[in-house]
Protein backbone atom coordinates (compact mmCIF):
# COMPACT_ATOMS: atom_id res chain seq x y z
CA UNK A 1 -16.05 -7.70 21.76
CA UNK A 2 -14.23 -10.33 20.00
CA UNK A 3 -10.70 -8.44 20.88
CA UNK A 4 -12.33 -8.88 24.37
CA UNK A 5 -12.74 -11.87 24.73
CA UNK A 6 -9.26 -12.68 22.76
CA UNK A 7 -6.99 -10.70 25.50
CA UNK A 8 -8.80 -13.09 28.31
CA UNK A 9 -6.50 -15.92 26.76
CA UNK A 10 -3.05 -16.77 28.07
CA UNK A 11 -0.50 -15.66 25.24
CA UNK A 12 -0.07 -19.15 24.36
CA UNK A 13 -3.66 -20.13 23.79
CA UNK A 14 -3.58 -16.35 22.01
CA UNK A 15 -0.89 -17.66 19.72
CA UNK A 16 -2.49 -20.92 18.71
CA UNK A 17 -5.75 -19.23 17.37
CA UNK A 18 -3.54 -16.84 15.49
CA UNK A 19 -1.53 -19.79 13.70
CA UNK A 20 -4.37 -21.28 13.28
CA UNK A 21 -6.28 -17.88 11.69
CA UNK A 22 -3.69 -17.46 9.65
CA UNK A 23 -3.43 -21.04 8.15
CA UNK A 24 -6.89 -20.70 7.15
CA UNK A 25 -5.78 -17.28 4.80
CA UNK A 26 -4.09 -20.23 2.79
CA UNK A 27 -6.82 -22.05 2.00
CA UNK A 28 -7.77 -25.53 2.42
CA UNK A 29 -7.01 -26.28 -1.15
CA UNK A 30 -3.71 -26.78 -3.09
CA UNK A 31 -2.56 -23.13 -4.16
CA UNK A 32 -1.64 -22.90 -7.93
CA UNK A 33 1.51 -22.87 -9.22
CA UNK A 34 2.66 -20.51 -12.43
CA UNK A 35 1.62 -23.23 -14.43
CA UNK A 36 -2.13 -21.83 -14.39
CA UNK A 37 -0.67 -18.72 -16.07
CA UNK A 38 -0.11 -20.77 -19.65
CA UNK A 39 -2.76 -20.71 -22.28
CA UNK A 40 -4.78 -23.07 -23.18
CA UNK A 41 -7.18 -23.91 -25.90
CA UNK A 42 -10.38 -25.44 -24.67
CA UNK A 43 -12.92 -27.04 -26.94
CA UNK A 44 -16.13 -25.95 -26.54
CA UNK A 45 -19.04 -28.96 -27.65
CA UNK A 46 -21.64 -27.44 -29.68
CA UNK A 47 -24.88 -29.72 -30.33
CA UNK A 48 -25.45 -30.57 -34.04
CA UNK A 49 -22.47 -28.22 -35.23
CA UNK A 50 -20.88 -29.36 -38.07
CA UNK A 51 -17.57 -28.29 -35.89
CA UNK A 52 -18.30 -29.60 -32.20
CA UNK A 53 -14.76 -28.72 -30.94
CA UNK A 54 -14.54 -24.44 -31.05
CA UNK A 55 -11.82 -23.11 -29.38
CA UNK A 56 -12.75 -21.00 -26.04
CA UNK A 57 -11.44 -17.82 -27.18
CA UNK A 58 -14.10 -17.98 -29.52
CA UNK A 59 -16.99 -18.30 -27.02
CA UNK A 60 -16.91 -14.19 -26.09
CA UNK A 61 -19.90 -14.61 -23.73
CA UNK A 62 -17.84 -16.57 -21.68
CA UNK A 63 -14.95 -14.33 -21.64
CA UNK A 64 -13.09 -11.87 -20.12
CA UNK A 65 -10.29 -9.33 -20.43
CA UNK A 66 -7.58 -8.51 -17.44
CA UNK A 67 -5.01 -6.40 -17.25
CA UNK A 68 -1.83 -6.19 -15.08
CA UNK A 69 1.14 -4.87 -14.00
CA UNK A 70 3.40 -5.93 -11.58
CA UNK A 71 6.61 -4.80 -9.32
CA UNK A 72 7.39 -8.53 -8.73
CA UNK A 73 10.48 -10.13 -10.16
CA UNK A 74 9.94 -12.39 -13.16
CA UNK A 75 9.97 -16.15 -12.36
CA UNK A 76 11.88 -17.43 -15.89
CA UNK A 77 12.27 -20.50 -14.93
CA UNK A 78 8.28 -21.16 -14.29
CA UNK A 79 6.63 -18.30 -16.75
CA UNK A 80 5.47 -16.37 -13.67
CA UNK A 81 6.48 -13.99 -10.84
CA UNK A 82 7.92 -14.35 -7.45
CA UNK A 83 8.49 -13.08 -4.59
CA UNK A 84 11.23 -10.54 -4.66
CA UNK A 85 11.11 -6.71 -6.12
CA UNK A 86 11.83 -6.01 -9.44
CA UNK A 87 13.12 -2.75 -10.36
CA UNK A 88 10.52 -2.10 -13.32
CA UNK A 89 7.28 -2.72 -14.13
CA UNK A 90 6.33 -5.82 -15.98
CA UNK A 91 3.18 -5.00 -18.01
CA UNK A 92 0.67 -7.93 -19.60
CA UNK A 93 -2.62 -8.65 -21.32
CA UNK A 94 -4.61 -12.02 -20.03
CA UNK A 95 -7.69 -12.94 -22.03
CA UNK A 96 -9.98 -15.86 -19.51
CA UNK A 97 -12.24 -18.48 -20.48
CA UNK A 98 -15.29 -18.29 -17.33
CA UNK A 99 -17.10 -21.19 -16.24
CA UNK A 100 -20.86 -20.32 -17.21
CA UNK A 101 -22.55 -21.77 -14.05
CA UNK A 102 -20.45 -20.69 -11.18
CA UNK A 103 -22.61 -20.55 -8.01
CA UNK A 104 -19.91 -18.63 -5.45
CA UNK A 105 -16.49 -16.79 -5.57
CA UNK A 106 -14.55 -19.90 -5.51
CA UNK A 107 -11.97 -20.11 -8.13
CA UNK A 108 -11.46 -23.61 -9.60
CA UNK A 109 -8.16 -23.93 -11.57
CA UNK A 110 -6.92 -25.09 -14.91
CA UNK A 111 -5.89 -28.71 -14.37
CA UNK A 112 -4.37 -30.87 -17.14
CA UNK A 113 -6.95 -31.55 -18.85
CA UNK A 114 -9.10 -28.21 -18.25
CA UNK A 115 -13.16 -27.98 -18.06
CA UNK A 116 -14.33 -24.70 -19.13
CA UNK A 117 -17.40 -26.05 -17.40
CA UNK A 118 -15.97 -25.42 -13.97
CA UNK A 119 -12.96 -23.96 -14.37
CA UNK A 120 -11.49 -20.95 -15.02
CA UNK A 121 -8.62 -20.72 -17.36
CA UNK A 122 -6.52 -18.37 -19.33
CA UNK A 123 -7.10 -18.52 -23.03
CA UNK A 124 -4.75 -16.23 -24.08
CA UNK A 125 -1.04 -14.16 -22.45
CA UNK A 126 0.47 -11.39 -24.08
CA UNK A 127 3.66 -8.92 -22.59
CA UNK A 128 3.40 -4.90 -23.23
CA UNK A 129 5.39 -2.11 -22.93
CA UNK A 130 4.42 0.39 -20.84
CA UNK A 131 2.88 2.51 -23.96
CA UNK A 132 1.08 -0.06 -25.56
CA UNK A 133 -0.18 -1.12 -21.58
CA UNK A 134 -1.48 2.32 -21.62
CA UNK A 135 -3.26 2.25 -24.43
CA UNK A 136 -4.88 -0.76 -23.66
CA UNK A 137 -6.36 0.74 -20.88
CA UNK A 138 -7.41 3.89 -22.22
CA UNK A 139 -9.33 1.44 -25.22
CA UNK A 140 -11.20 -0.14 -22.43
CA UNK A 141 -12.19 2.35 -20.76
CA UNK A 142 -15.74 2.89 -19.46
CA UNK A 143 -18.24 4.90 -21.65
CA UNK A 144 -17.73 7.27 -18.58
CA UNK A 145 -14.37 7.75 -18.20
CA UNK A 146 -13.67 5.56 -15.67
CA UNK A 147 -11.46 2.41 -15.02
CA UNK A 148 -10.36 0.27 -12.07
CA UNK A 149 -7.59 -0.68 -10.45
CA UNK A 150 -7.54 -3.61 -7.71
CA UNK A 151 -4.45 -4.27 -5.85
CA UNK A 152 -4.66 -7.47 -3.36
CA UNK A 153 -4.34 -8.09 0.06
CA UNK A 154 -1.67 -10.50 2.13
CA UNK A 155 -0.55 -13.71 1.47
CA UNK A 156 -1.67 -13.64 -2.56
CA UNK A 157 0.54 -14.97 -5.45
CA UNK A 158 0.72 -13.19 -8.91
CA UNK A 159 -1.55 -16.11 -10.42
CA UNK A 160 -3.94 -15.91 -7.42
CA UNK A 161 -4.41 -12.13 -7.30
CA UNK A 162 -5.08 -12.49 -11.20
CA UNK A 163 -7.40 -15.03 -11.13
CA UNK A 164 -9.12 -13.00 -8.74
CA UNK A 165 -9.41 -10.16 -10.19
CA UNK A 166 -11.27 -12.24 -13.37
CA UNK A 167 -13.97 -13.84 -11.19
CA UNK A 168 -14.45 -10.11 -9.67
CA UNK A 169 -14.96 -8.89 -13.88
CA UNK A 170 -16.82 -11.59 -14.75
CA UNK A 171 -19.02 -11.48 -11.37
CA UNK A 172 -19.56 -7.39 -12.16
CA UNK A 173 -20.25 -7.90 -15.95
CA UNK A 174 -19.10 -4.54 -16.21
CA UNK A 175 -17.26 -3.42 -19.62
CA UNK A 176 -13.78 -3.21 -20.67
CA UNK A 177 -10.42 -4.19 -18.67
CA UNK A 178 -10.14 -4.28 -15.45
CA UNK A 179 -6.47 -3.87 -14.00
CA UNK A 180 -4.34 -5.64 -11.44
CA UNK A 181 -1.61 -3.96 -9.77
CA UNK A 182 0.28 -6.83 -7.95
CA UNK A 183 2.88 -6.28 -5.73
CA UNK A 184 5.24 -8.59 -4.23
CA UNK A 185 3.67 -10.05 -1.58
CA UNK A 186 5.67 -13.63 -0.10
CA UNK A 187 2.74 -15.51 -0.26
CA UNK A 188 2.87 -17.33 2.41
CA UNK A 189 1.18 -17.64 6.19
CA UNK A 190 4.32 -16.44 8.07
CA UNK A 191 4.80 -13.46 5.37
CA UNK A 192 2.74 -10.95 7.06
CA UNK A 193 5.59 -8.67 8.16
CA UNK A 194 7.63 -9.06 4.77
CA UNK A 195 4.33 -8.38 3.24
CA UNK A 196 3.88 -5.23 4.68
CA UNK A 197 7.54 -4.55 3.89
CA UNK A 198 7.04 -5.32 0.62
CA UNK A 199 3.55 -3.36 -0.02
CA UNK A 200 5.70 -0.14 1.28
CA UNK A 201 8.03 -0.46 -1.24
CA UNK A 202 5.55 -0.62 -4.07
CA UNK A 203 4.25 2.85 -3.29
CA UNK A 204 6.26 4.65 -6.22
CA UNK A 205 4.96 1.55 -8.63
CA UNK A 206 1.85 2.11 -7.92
CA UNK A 207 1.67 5.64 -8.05
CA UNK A 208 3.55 5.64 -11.20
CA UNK A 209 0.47 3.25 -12.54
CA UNK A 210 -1.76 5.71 -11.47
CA UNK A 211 -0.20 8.95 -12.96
CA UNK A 212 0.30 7.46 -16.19
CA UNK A 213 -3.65 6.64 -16.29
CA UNK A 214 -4.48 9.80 -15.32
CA UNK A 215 -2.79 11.65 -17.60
CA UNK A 216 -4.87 11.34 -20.21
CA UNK A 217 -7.94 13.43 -20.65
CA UNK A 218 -10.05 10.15 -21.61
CA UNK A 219 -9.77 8.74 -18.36
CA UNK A 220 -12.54 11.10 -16.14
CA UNK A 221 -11.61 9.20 -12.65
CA UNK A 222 -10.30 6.17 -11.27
CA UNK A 223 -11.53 3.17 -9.07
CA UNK A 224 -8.75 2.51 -6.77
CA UNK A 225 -9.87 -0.45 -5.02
CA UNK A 226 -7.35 -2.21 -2.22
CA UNK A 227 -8.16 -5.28 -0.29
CA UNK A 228 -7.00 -5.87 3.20
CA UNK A 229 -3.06 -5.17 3.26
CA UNK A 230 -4.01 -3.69 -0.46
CA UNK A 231 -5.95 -1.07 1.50
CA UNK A 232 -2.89 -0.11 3.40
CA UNK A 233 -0.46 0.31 -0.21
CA UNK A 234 -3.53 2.19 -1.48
CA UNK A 235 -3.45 4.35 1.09
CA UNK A 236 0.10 5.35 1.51
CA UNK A 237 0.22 5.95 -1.96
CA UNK A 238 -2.87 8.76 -2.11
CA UNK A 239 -0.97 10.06 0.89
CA UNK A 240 2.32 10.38 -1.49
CA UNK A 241 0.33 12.10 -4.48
CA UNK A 242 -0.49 14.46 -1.86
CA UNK A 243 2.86 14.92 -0.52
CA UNK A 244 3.66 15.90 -4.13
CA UNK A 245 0.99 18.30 -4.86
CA UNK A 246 -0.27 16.04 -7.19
CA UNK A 247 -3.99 17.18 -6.91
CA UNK A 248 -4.93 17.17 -10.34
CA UNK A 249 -4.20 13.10 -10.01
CA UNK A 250 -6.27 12.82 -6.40
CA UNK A 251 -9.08 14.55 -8.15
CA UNK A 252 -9.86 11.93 -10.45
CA UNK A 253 -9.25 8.94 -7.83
CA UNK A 254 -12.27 7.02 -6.15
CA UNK A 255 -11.19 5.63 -3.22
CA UNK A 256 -12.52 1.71 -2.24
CA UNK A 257 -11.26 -0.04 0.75
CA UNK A 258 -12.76 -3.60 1.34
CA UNK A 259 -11.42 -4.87 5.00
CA UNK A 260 -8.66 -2.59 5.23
CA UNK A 261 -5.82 -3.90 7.02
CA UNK A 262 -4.75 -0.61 8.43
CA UNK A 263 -4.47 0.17 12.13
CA UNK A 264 -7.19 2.92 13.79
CA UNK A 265 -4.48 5.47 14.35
CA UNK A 266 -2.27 4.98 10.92
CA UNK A 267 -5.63 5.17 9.06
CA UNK A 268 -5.99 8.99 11.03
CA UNK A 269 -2.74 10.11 10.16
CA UNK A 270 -2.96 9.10 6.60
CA UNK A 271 -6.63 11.04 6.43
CA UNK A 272 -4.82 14.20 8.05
CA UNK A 273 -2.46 13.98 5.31
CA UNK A 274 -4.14 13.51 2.24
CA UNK A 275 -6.98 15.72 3.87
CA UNK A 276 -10.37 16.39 1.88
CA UNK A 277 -10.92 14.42 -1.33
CA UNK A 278 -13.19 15.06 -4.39
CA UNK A 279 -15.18 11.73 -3.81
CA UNK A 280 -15.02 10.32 -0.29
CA UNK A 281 -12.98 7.49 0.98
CA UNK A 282 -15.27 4.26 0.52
CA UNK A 283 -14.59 1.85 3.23
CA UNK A 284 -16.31 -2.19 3.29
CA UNK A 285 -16.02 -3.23 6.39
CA UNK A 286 -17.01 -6.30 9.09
CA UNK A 287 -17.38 -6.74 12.35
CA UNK A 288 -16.90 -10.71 12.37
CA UNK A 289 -14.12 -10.23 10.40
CA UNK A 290 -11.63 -13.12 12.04
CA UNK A 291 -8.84 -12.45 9.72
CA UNK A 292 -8.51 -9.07 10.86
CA UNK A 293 -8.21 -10.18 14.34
CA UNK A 294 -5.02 -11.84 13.95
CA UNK A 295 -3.44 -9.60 12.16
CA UNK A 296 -4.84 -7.06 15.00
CA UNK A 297 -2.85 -9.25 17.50
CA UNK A 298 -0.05 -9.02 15.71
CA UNK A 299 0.00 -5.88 16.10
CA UNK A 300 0.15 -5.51 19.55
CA UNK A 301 -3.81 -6.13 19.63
CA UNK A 302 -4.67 -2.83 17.89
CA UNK A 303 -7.79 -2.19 16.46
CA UNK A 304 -8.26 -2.72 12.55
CA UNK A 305 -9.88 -0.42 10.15
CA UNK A 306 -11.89 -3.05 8.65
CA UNK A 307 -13.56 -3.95 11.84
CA UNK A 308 -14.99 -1.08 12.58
CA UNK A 309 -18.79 -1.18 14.15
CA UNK A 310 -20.83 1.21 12.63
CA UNK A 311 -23.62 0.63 15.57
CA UNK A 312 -21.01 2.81 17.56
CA UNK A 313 -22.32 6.04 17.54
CA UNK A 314 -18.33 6.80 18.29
CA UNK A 315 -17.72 5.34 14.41
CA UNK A 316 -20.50 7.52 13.11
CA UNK A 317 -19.65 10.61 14.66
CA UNK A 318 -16.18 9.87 13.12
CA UNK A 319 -17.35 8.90 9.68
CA UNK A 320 -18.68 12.28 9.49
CA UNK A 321 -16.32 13.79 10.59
CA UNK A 322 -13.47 12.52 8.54
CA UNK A 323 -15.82 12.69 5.62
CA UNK A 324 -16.18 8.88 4.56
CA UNK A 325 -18.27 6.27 3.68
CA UNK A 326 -18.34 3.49 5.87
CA UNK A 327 -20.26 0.21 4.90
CA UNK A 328 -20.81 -2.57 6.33
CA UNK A 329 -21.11 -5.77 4.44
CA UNK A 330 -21.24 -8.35 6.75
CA UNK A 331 -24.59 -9.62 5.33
CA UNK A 332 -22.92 -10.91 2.28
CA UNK A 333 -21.49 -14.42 2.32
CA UNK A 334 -17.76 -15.09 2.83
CA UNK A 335 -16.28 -17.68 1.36
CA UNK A 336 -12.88 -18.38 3.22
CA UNK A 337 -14.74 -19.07 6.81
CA UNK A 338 -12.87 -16.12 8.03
CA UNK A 339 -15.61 -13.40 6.88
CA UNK A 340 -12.64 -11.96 5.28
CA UNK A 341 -13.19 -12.38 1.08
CA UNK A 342 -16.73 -10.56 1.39
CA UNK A 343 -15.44 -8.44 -1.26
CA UNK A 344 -15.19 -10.58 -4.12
CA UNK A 345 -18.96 -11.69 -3.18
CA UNK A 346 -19.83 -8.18 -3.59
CA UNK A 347 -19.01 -7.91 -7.17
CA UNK A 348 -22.16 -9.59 -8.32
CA UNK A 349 -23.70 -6.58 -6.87
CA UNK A 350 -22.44 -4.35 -9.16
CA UNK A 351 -25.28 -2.87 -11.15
CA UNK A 352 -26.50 -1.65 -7.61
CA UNK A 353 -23.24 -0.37 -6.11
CA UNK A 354 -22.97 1.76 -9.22
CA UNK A 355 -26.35 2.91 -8.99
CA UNK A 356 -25.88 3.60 -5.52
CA UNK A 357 -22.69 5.63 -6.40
CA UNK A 358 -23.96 7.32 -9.11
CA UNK A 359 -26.96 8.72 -7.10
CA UNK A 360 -24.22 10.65 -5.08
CA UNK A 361 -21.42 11.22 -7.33
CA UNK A 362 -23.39 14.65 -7.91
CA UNK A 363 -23.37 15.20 -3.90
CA UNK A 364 -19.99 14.28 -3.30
CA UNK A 365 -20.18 15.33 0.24
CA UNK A 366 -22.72 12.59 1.54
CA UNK A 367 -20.87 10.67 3.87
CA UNK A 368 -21.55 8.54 6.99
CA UNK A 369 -22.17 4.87 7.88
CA UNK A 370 -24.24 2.34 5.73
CA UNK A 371 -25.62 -1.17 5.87
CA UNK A 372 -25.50 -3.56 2.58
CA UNK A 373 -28.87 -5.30 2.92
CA UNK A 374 -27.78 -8.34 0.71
CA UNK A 375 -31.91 -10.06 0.91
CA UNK A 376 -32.50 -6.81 -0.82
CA UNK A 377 -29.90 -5.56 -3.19
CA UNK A 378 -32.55 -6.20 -6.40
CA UNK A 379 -34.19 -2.71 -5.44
CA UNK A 380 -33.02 0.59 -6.90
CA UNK A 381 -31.37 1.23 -3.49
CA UNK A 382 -29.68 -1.50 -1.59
CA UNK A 383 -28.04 0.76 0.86
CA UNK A 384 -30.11 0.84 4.19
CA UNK A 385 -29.26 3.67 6.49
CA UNK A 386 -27.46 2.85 9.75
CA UNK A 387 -26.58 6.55 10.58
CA UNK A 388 -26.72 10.10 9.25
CA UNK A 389 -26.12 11.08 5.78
CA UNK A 390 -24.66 14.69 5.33
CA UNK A 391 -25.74 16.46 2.11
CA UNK A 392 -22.89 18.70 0.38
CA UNK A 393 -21.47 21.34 2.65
């Protein structure tokens, strides 16, 4: 409907709304610079203690543990990365002090003088090798076997996409590291097509990432979890494990899309390749998704995958029959007034996600199209059917 409505514009009143969706994917607020990226050491006032000024790192109920590795080249000059492709991997260790009374997803930033009252800052940095990055991740993995991946969507910075991916841990409160894979996105608005460009070439990266994890016998499967243009490297690189027979990788991979930019018909070519997985393809998607409809302009005005209706009994039919899991999660709160960020909202549900998961992990063939009832995610199943479920074939 809203594509609709958008083609009934002249091309220059089309434009406009598409500048102007994309500014908003910056943010009203002053992006951080690398500068964010340098420890600090906060104190931390204790009542009555005979020493009122504790560093942060000390404070472990208020921490939390990231991992990441990265394709982009390193910035010297600033302490962070940029924009352009490195040839290796760059491997590191962040330790993060969390605000204790955060009410939303927002991310406030270290400032000079930082508040570990508000803001979230990183405590401690440290640079691996690839073998001791590996190890690190294998020591924090779950008590299950498994550990998670998140690679971000358009327009994010290094710092950004880390930061991120510490609100999503701490949100969660799930154990052990999760781990970034950050690719070199340009970060800016008028990126989008160097972006994609750039989230191409980090298919080998990010497949190498993955194989190295799941060679190990400790690691029992893997969350792979892209966001937005994130959902499109994600893709392309299950498609190239396939390519190379690389089954015994693909077996232990749980697929998570949250408002995958991907166009309808790349999205079916991609399934046709990688063809029948283990655990089905998760996708979180939105119909008011506004974010999605510029980049679906674009594109010539093709449809997204992360618009998707799941009221269409078209999208049902399909979700069976490609075998996936479509959600919707348009309930949940956005936080970047483009309905476009409901993922990182979603985290706080994640006691009931897993629960949800686990219940089928068993019956790895139930598939079809779901509704996230946010009112009522406190009860043991926060899933309400929209359409069929198939049990295991």
């Amino acid at each position: 409907m809203t594509e609709q409505r958008l083609k009934e514009f002249p091309m220059g009143a089309k434009a406009m709304l598409v500048a102007i969706g994309l500014a908003m994917l910056a943010g009203c607020a002053t992006r951080p610079s690398p500068d964010v990226l340098n420890p600090v050491h906060l104190p931390v006032h204790r009542p009555g203690h005979l020493n009122a000024s504790l560093r942060s790192d000390e404070a472990a109920s208020n921490r939390v543990n990231v991992l990441a590795a990265t394709n982009r080249n390193p910035d010297t000059a600033r302490g962070g990365f940029g924009s352009t492709w490195a040839d290796n991997l760059t491997y590191e260790q962040y330790a993060f002090s969390v605000p204790p009374d955060r009410k939303d997803t927002a991310i406030t930033y270290p400032t000079s003088r930082p508040d570990p009252e508000r803001q979230f800052a990183v405590i401690r940095r440290k640079q691996l090798g690839r073998d001791a990055f590996v190890e690190e991740a294998l020591r924090s993995t779950q008590s299950d076997g498994t550990v998670g991946i998140f690679v971000h969507g358009y327009n994010y910075s290094y710092q950004e996409a880390l930061f991120r991916t510490a609100q999503i841990a701490a949100d969660a409160n799930i154990p052990g590291s999760p781990i970034l894979f950050s690719w070199p996105s340009a970060a800016a608005v008028a990126g989008y097509v160097a972006d994609r460009d750039a989230a191409l070439s980090s298919r080998s990266d990010l497949d190498s990432l993955v194989t190295s994890l799941s060679a190990s016998g400790k690691v029992k499967r893997i969350i792979l979890f892209g966001h937005s243009m994130g959902g499109f490297l994600v893709m392309e690189t299950v498609r190239q494990l396939k390519l190379q027979h690389r089954d015994d990788v693909i077996g232990k991979l749980a697929v998570i899309l949250a408002a995958p930019d991907i166009d309808v018909d790349v999205f079916r070519s991609q399934l046709k390749d990688i063809g029948r997985m283990p655990v089905p393809i998760s996708l979180l998607v939105s119909k008011d998704d506004r974010a999605l409809v510029a980049s679906s302009f674009i594109a010539g005005e093709r449809a997204r995958v992360g618009r998707l209706d799941i009221d269409d009994p078209v999208i049902r039919e399909a979700a069976l029959k490609e075998r996936l899991r479509v959600i919707d999660i348009t309930s949940i709160q956005a936080s970047d007034g483009l309905g476009h960020d409901r993922y990182a909202s979603l985290a706080k549900f994640g006691a009931q996600l897993a629960a949800f998961e686990s219940g089928r992990r068993s019956s790895a063939g139930d598939v079809g199209a779901y509704v996230f009832d946010a009112a009522g995610a406190a009860v043991a199943s926060p899933f309400r059917l929209a359409g069929r479920v198939v049990g295991s074939q």
